[in-house]
Protein backbone atom coordinates (compact mmCIF):
# COMPACT_ATOMS: atom_id res chain seq x y z
CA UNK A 1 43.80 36.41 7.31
CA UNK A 2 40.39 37.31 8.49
CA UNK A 3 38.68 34.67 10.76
CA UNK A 4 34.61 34.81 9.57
CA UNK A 5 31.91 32.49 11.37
CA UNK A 6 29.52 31.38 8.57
CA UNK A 7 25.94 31.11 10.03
CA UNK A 8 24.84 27.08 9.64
CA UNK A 9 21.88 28.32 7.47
CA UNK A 10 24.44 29.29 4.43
CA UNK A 11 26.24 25.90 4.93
CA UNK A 12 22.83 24.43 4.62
CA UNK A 13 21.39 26.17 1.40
CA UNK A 14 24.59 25.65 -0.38
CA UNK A 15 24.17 21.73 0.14
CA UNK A 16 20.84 21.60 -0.65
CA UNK A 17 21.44 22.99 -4.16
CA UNK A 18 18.31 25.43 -3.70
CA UNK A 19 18.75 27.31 -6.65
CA UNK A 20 19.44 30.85 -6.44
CA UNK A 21 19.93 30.44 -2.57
CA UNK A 22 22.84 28.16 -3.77
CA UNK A 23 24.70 30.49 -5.53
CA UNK A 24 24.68 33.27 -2.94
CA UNK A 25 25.78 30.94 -0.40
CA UNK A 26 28.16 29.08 -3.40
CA UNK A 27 30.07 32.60 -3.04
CA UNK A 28 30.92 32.25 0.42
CA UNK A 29 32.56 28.06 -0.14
CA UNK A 30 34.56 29.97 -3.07
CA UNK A 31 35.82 32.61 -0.52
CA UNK A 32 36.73 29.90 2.28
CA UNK A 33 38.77 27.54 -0.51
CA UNK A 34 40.39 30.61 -2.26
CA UNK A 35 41.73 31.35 1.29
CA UNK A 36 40.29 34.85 1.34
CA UNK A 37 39.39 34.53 5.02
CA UNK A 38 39.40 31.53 7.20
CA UNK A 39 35.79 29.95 8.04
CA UNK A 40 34.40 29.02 11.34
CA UNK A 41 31.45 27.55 12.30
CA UNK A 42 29.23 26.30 15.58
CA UNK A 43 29.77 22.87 16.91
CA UNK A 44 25.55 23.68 17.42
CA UNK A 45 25.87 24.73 13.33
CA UNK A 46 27.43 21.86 12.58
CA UNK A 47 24.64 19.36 14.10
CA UNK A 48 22.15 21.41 12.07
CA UNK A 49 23.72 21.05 8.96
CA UNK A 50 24.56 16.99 9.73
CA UNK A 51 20.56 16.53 10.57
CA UNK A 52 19.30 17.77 7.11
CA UNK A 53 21.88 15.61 5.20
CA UNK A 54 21.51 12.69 7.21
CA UNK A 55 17.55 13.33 5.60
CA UNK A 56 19.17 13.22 2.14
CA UNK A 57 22.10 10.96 1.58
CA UNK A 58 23.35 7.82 2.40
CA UNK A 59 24.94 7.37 6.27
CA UNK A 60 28.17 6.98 4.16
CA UNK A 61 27.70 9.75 1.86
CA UNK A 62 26.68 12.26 5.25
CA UNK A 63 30.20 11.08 6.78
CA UNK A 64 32.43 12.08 3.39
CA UNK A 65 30.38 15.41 3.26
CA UNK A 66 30.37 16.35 7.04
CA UNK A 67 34.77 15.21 7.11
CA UNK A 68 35.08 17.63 3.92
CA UNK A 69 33.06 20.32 5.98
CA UNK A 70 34.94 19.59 9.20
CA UNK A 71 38.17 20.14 6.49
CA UNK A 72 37.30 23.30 5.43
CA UNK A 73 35.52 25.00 8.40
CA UNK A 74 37.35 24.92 12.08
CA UNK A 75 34.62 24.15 14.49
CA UNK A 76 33.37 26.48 17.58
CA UNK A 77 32.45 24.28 20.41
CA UNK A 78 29.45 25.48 22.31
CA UNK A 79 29.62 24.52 26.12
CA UNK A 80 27.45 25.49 29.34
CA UNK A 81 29.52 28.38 28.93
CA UNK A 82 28.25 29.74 25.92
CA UNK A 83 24.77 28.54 25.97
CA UNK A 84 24.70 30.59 29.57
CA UNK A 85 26.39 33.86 27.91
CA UNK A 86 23.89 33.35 24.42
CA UNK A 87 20.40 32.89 27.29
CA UNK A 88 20.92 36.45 28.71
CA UNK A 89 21.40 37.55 24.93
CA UNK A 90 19.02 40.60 23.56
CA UNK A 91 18.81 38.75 20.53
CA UNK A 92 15.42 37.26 19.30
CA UNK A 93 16.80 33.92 17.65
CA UNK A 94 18.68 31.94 19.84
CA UNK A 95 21.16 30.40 17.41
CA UNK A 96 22.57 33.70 16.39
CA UNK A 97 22.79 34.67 19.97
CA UNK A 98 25.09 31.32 19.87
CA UNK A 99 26.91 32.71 17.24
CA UNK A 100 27.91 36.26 18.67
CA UNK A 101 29.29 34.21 21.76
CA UNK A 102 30.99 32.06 20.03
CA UNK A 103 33.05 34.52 17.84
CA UNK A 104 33.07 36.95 20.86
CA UNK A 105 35.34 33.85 23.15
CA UNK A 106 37.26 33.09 19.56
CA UNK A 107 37.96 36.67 18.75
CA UNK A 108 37.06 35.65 15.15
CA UNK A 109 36.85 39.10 13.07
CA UNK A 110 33.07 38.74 12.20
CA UNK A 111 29.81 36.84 11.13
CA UNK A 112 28.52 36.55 7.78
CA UNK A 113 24.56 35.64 8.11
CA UNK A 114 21.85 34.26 5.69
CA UNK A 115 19.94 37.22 7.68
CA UNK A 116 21.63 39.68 9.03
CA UNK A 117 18.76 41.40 10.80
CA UNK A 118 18.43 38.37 13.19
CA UNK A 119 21.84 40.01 14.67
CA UNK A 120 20.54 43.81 14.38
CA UNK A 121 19.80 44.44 18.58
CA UNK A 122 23.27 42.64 19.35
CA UNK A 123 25.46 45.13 20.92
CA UNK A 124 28.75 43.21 20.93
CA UNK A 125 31.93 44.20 18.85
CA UNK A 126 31.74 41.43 16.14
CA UNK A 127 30.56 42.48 12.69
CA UNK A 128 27.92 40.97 11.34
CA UNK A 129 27.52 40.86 6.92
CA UNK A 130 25.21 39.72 4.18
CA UNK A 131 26.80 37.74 1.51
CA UNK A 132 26.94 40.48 -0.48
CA UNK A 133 28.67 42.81 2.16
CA UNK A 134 31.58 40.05 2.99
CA UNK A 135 32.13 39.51 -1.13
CA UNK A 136 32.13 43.40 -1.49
CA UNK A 137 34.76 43.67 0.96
CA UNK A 138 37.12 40.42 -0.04
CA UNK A 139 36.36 42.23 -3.84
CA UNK A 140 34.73 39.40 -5.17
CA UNK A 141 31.33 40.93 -6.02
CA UNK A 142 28.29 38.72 -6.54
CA UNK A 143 26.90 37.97 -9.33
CA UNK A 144 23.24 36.76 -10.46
């Protein structure tokens, strides 16, 4: 089974419930609990997501959400390692830099970004896809 970080920002939109954003990203959950590839994300990812539903829900409710999360996605710690490796990156945004090291030291098989393009000057050996690109090739085409 493929191993596929998911950028936090996907994690994020699907919880929010923004509308169409939500069912893009709604595609990717469906793809992690139908066991079409196995999801990762940053321990850094992680945080991000916890912050904006500690905004929204109850401290119990952000527990039950962030243990289901922890259930479905295996976590990528980021140490001094990593940040150190993701500081000398090429890449403009610093939390995709994050996520190229990470998957680099996991040997996970790619990324799958909200946007893509924030990976484009990267020049390591991990694949980076849309949504649309990662349903295409599980064959589970998206829909709107």
């Amino acid at each position: 089974m493929e191993q596929i970080l998911v950028d936090a920002d996907i994690i994020v939109e699907y919880l929010l419930n923004r509308g169409d954003f939500r069912i893009e990203a709604q595609t990717i959950w469906t793809m992690i609990e139908s066991q079409k590839f196995e999801g990762f994300i940053t321990e850094s990812g992680l945080e991000k997501v916890k912050f904006y539903i500690s905004q929204l829900v109850s401290a119990n409710d952000e527990i039950k959400i962030i243990k289901s999360l922890q259930k479905t996605l295996k976590t990528c710690s980021v140490n001094s390692y990593i940040i150190h490796e993701a500081r000398t990156s090429h890449l403009r945004k610093f939390d995709a830099a994050i996520n190229v090291v990470c998957a680099t030291q996991m040997n996970l098989d790619g990324i799958v970004a909200w946007k893509p393009e924030d990976f484009e000057s990267e020049t390591s050996d991990i694949k980076i896809f849309s949504i649309s690109q990662l349903s295409e090739q599980f064959s589970d085409p998206i829909t709107f």
